[in-house]
PDB file of N, CA and C in Angstrom:
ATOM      1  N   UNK A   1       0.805  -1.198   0.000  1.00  0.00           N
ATOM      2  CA  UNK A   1       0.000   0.000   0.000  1.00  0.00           C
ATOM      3  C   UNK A   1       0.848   1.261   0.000  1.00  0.00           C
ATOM      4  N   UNK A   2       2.107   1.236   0.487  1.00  0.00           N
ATOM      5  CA  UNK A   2       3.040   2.434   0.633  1.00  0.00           C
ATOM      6  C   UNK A   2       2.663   3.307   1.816  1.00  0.00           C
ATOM      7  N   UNK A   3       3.416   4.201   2.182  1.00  0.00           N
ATOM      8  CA  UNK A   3       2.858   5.466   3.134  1.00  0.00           C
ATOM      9  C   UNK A   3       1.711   6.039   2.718  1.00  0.00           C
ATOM     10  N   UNK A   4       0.467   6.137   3.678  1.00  0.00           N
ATOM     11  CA  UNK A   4      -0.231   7.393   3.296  1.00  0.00           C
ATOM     12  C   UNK A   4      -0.259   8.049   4.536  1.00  0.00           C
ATOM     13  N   UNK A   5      -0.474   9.443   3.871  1.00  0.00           N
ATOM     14  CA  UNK A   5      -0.156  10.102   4.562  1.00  0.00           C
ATOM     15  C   UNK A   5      -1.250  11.556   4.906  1.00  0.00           C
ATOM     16  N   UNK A   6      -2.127  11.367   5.928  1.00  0.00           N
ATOM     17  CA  UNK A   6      -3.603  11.853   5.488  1.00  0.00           C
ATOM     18  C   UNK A   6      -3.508  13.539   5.915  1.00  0.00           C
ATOM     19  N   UNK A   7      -4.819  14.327   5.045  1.00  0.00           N
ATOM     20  CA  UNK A   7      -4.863  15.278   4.981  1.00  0.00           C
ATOM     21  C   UNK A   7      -5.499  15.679   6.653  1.00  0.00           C
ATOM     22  N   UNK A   8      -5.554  16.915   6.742  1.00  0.00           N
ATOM     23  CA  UNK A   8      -5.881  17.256   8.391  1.00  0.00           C
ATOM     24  C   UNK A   8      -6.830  16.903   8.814  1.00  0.00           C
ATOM     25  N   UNK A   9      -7.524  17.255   7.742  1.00  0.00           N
ATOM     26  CA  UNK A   9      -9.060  16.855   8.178  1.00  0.00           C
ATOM     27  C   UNK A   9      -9.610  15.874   8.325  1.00  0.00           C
ATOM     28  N   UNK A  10      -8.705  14.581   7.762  1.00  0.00           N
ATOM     29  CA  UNK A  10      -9.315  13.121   7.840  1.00  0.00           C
ATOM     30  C   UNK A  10      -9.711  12.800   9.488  1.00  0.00           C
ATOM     31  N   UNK A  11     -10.951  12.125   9.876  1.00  0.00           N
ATOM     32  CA  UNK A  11     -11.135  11.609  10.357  1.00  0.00           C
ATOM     33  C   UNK A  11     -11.595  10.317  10.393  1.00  0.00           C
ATOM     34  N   UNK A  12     -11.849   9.361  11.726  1.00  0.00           N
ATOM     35  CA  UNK A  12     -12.439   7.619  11.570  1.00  0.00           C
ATOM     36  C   UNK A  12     -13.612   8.275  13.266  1.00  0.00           C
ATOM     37  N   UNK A  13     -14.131   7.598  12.989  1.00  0.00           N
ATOM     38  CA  UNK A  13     -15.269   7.240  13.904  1.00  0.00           C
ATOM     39  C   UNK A  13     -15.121   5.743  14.951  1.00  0.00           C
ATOM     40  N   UNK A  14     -14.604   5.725  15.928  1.00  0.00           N
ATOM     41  CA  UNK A  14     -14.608   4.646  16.216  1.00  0.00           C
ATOM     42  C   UNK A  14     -15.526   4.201  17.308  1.00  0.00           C
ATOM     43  N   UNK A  15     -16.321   2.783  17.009  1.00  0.00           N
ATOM     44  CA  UNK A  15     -17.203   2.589  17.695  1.00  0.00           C
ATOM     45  C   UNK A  15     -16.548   1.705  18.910  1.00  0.00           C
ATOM     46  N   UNK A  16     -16.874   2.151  20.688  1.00  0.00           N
ATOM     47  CA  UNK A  16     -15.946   1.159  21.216  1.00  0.00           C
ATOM     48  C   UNK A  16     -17.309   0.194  21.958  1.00  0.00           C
ATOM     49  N   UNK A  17     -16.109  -0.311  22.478  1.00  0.00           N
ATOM     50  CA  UNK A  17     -16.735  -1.605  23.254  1.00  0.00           C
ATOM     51  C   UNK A  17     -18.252  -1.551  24.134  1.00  0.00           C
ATOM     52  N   UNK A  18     -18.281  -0.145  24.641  1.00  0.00           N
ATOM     53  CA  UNK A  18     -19.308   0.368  25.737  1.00  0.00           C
ATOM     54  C   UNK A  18     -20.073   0.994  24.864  1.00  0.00           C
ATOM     55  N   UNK A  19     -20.289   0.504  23.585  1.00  0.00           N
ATOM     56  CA  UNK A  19     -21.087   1.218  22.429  1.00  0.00           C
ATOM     57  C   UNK A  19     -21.155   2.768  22.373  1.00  0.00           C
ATOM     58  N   UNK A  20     -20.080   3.856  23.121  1.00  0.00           N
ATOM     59  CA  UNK A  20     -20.071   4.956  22.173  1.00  0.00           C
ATOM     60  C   UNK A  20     -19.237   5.267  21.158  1.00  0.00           C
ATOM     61  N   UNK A  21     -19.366   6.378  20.724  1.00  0.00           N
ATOM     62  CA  UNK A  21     -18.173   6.853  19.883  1.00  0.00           C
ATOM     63  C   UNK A  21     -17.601   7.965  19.695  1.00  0.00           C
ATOM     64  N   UNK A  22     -16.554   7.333  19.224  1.00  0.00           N
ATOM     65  CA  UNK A  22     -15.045   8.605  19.604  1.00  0.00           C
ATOM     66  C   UNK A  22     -14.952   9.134  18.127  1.00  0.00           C
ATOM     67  N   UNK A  23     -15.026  10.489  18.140  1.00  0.00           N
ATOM     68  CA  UNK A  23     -14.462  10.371  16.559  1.00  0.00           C
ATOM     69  C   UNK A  23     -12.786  11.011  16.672  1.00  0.00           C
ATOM     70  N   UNK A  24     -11.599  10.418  15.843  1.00  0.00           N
ATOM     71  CA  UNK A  24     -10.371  10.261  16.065  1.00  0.00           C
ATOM     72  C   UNK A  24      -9.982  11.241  14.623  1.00  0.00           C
ATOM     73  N   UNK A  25      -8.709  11.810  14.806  1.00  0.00           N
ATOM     74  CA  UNK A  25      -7.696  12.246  13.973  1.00  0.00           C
ATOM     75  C   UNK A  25      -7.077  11.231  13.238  1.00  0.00           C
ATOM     76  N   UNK A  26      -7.287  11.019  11.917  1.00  0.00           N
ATOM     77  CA  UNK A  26      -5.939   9.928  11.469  1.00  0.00           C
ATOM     78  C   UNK A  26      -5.116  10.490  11.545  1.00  0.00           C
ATOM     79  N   UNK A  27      -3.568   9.893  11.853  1.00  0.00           N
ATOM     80  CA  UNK A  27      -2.203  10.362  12.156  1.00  0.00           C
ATOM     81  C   UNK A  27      -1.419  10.317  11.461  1.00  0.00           C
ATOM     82  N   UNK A  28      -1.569   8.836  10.932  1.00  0.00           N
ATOM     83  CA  UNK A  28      -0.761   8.199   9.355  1.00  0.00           C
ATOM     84  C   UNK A  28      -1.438   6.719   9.712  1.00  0.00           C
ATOM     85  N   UNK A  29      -0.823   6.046   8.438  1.00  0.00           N
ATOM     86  CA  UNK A  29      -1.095   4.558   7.992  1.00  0.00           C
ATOM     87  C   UNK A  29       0.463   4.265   7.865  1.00  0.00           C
ATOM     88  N   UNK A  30       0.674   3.218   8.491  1.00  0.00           N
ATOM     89  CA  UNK A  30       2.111   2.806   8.186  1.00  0.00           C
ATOM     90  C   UNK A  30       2.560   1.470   8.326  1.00  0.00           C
ATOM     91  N   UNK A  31       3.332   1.003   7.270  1.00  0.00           N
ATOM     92  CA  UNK A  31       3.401  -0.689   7.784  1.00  0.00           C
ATOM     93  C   UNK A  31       4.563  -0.935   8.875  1.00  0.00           C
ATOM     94  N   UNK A  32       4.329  -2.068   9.577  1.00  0.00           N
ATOM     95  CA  UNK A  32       5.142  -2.840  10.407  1.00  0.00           C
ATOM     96  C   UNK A  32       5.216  -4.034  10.292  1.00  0.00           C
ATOM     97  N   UNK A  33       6.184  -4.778   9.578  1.00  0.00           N
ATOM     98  CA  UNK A  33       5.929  -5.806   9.563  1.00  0.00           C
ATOM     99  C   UNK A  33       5.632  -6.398   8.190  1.00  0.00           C
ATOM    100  N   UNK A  34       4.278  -7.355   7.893  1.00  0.00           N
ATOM    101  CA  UNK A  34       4.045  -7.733   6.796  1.00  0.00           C
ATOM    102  C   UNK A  34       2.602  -6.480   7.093  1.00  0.00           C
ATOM    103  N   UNK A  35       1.736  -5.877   8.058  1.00  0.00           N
ATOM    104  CA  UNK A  35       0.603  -5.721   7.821  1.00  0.00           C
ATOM    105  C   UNK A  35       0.635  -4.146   7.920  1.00  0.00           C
ATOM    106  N   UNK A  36      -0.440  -3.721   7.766  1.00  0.00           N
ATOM    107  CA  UNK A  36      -0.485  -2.260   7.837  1.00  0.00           C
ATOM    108  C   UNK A  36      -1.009  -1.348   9.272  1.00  0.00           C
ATOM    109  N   UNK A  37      -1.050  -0.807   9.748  1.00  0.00           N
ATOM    110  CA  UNK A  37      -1.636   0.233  10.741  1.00  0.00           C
ATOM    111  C   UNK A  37      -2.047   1.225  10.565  1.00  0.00           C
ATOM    112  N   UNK A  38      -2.661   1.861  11.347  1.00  0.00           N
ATOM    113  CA  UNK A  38      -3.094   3.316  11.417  1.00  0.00           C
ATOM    114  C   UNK A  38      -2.706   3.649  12.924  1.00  0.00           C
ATOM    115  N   UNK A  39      -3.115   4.956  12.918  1.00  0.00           N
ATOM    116  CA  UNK A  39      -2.691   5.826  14.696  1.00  0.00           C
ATOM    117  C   UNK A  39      -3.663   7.029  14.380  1.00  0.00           C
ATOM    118  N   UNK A  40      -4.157   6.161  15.289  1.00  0.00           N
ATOM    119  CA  UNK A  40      -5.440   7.510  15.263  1.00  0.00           C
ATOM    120  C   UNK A  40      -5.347   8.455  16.838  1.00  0.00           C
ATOM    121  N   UNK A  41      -5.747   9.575  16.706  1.00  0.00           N
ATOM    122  CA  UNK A  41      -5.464  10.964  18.051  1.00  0.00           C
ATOM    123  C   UNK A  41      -7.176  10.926  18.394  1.00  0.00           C
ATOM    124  N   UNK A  42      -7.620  10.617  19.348  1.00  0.00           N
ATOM    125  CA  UNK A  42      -8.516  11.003  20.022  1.00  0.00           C
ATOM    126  C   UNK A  42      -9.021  12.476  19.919  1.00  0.00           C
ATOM    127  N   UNK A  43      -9.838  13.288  19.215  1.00  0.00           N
ATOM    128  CA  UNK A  43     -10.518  14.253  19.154  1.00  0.00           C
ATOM    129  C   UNK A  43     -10.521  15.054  20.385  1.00  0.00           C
ATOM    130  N   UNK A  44     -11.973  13.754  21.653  1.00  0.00           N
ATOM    131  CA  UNK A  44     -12.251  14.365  22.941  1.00  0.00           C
ATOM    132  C   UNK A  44     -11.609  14.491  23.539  1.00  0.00           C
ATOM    133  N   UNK A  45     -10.678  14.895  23.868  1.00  0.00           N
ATOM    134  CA  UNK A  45      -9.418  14.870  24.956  1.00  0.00           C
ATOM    135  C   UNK A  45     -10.725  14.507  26.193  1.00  0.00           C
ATOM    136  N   UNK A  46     -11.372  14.790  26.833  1.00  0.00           N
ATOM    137  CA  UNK A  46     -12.280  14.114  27.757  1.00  0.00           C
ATOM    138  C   UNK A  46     -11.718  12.607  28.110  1.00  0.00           C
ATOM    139  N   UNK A  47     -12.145  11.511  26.624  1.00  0.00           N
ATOM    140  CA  UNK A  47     -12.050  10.198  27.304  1.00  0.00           C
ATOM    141  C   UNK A  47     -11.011   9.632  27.528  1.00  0.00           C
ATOM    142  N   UNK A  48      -9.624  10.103  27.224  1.00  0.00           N
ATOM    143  CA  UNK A  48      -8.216   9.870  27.672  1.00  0.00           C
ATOM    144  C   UNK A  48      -7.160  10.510  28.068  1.00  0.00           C
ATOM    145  N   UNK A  49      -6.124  10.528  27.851  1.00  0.00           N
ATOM    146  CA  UNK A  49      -5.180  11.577  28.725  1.00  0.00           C
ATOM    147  C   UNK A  49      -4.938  11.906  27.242  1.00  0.00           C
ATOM    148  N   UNK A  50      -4.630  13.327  27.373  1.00  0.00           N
ATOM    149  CA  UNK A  50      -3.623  14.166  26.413  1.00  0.00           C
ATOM    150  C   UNK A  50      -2.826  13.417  25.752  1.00  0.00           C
ATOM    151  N   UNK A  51      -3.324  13.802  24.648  1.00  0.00           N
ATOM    152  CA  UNK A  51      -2.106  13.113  23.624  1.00  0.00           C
ATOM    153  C   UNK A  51      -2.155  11.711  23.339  1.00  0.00           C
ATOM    154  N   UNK A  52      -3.180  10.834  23.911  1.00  0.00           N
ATOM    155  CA  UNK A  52      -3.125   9.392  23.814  1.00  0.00           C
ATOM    156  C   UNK A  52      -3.337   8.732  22.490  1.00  0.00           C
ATOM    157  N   UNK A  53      -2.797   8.209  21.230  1.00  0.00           N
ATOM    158  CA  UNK A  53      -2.710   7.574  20.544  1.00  0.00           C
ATOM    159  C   UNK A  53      -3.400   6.084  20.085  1.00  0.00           C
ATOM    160  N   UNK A  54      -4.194   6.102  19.329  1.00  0.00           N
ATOM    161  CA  UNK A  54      -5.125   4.396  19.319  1.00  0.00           C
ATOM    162  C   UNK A  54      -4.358   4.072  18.046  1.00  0.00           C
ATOM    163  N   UNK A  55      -3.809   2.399  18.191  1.00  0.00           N
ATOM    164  CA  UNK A  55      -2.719   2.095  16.858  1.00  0.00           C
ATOM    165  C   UNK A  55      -4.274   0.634  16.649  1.00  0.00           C
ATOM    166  N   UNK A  56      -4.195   0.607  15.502  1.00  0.00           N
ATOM    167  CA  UNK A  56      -4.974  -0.004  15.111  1.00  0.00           C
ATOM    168  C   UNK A  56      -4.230  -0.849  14.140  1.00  0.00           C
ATOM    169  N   UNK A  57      -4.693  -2.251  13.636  1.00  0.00           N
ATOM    170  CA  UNK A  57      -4.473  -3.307  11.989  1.00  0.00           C
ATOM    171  C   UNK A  57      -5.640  -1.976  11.075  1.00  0.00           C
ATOM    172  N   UNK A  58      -5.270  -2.112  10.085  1.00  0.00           N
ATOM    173  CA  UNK A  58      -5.288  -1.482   8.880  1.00  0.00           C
ATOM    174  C   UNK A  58      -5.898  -2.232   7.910  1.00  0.00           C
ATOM    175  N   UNK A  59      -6.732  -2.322   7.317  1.00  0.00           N
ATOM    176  CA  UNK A  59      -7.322  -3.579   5.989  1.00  0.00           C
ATOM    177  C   UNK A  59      -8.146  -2.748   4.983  1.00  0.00           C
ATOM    178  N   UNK A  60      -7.964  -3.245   3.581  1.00  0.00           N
ATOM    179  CA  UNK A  60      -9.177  -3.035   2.694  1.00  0.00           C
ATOM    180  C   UNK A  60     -10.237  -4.449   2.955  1.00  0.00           C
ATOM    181  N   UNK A  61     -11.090  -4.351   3.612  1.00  0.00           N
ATOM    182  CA  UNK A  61     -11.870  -6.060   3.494  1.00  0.00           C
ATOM    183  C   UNK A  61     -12.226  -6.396   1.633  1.00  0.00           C
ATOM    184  N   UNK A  62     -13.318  -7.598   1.903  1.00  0.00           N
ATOM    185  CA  UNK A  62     -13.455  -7.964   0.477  1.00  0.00           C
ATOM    186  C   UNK A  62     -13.815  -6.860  -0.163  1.00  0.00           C
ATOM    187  N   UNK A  63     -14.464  -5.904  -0.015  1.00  0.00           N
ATOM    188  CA  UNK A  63     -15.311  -4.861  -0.963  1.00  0.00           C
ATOM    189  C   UNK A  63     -14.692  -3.761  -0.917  1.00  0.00           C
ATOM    190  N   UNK A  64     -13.229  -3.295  -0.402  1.00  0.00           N
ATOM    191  CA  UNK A  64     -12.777  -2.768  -0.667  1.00  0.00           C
ATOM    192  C   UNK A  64     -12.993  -1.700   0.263  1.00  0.00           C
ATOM    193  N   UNK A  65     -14.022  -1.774   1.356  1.00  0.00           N
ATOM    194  CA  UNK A  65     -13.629  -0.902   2.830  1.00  0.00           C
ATOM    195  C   UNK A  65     -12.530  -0.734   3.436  1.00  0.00           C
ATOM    196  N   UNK A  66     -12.673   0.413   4.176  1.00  0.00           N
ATOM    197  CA  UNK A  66     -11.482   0.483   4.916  1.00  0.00           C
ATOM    198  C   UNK A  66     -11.690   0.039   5.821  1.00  0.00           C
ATOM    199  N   UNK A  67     -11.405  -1.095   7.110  1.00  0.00           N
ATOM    200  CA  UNK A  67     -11.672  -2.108   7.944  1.00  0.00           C
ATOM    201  C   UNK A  67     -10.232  -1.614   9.214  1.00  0.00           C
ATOM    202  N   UNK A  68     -11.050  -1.813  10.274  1.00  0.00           N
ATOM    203  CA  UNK A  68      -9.761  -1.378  11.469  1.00  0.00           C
ATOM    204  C   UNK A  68     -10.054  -2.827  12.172  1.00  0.00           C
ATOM    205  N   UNK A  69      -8.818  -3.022  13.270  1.00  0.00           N
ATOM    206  CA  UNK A  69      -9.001  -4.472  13.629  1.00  0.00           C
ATOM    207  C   UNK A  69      -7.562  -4.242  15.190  1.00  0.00           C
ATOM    208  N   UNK A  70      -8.985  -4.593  16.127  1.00  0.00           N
ATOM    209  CA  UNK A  70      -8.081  -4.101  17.699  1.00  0.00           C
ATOM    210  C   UNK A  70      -6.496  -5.142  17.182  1.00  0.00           C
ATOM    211  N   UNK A  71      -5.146  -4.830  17.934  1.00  0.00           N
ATOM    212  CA  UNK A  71      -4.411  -5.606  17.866  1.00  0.00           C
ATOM    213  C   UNK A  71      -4.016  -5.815  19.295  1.00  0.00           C
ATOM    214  N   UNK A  72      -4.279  -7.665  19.109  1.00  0.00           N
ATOM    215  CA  UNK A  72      -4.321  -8.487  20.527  1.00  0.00           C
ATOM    216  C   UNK A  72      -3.015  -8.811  21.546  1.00  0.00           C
ATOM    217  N   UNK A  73      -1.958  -8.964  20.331  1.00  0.00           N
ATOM    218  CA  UNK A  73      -0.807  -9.323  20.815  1.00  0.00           C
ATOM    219  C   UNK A  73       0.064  -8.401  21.222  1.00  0.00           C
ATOM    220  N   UNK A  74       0.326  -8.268  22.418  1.00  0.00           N
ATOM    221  CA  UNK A  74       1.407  -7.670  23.186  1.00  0.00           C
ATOM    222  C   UNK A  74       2.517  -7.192  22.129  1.00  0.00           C
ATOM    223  N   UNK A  75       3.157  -8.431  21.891  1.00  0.00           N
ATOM    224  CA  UNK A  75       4.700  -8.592  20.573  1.00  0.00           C
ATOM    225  C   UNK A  75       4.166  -8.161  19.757  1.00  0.00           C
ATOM    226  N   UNK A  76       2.845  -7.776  18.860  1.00  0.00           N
ATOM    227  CA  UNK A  76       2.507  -7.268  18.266  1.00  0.00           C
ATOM    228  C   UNK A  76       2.744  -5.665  18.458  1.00  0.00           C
ATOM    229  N   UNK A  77       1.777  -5.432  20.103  1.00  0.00           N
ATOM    230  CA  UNK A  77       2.158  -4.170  19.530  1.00  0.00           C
ATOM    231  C   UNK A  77       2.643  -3.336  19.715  1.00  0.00           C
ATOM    232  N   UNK A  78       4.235  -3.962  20.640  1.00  0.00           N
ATOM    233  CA  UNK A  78       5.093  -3.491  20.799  1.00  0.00           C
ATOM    234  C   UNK A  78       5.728  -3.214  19.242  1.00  0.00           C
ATOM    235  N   UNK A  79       5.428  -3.707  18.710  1.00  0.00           N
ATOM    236  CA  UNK A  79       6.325  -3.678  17.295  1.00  0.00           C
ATOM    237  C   UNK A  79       5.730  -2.739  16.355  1.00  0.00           C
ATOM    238  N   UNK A  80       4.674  -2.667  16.721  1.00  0.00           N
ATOM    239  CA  UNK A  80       3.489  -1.265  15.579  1.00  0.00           C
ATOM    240  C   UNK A  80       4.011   0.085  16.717  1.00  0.00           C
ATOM    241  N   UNK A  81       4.148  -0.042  17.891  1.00  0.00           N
ATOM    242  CA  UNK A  81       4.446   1.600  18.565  1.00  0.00           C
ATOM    243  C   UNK A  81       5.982   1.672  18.137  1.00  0.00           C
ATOM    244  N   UNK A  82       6.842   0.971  18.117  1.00  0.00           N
ATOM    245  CA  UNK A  82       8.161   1.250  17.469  1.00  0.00           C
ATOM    246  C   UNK A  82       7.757   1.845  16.670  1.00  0.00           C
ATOM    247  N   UNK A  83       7.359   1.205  15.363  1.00  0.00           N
ATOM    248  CA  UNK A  83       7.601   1.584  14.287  1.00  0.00           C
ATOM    249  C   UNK A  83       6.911   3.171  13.917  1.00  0.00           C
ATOM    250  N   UNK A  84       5.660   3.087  14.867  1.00  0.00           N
ATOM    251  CA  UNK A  84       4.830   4.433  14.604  1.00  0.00           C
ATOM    252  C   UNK A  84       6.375   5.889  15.541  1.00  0.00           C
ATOM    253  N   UNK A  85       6.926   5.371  16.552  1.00  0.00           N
ATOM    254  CA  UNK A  85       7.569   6.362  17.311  1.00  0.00           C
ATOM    255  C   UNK A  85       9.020   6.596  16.368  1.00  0.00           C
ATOM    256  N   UNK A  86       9.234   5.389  15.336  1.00  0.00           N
ATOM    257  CA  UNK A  86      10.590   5.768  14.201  1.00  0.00           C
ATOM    258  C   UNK A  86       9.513   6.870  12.822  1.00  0.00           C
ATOM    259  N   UNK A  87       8.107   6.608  12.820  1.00  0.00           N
ATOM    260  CA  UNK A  87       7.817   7.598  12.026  1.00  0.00           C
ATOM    261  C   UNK A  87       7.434   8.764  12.528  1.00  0.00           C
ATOM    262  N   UNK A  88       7.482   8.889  13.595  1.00  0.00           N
ATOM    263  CA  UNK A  88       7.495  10.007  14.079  1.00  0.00           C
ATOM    264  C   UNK A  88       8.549  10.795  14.214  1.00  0.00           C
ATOM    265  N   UNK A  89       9.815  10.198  14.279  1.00  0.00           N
ATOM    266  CA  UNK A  89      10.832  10.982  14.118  1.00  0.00           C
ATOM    267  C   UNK A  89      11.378  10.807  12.925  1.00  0.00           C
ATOM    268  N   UNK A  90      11.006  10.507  11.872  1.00  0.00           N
ATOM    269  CA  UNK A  90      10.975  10.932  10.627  1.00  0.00           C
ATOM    270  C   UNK A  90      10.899  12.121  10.045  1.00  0.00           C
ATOM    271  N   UNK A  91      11.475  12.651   8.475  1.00  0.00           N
ATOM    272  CA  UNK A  91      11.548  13.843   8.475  1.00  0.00           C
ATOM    273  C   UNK A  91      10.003  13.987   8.011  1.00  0.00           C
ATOM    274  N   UNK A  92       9.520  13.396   7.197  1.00  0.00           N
ATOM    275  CA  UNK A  92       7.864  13.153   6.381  1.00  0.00           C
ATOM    276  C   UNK A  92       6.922  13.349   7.431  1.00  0.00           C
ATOM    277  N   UNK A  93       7.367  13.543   8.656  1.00  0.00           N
ATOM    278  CA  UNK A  93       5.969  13.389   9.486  1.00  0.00           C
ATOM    279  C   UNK A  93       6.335  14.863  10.310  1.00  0.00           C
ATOM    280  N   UNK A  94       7.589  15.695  10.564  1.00  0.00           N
ATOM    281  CA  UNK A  94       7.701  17.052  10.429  1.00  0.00           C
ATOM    282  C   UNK A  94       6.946  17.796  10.045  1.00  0.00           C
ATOM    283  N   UNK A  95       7.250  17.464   8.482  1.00  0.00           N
ATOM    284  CA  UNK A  95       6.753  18.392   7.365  1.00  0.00           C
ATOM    285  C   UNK A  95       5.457  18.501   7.616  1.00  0.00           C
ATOM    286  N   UNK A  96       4.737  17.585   7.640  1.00  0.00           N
ATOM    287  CA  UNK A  96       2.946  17.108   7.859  1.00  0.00           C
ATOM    288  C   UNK A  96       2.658  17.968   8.712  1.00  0.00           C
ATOM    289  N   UNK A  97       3.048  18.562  10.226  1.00  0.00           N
ATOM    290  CA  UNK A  97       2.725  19.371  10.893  1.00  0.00           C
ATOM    291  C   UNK A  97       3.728  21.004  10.971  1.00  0.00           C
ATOM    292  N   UNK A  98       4.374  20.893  10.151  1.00  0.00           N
ATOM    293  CA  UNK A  98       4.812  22.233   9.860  1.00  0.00           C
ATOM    294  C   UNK A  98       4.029  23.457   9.582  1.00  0.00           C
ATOM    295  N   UNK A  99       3.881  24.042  10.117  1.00  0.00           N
ATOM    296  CA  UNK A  99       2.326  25.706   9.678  1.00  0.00           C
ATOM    297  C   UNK A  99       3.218  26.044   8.190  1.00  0.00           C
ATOM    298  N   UNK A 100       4.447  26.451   8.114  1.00  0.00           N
ATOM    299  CA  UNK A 100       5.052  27.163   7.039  1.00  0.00           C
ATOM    300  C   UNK A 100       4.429  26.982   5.724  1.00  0.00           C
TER     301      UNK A 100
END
């Protein structure tokens, strides 16, 4: 799929467990691994602490939705916050929040 790399305004809606919903900032999509992710920013600052980050699996399903998918494994996702905290100190993800 390559980097994408979303415009400001993108948002996801996520429905949680206690059936409300959050609507989130996409951050980026980025792979780790063989699969893809996203990192989405919490909107309400209300339902978490400042700054808290939701890393999600990443999918087109069969029809070509965009599909999010909790990730279960620990080793998992220790290995998706690496990789999201090396794109963060990336120069591509600078630029993205640069005003200039």
């Amino acid at each position: 799929m390559g980097d994408f790399l979303p415009n400001e305004e993108d948002t996801v809606t996520l429905s949680l467990d206690d059936g409300t919903e959050l609507e989130c900032a996409v951050l980026a999509v980025f792979p780790a691994g063989d699969r893809d992710y996203i990192a989405l920013l919490p909107l309400d600052e209300e339902e978490g602490e400042e700054g808290e980050v939701f890393l999600y699996r990443f999918f087109e399903d069969e029809d070509g939705e965009i599909a999010l998918d909790n990730i279960e494994d620990d080793e998992e996702y220790e290995q998706v916050a690496d990789a999201f905290d090396e794109l963060l100190d990336s120069e591509e993800f600078d630029e993205l929040f640069d005003e200039d």
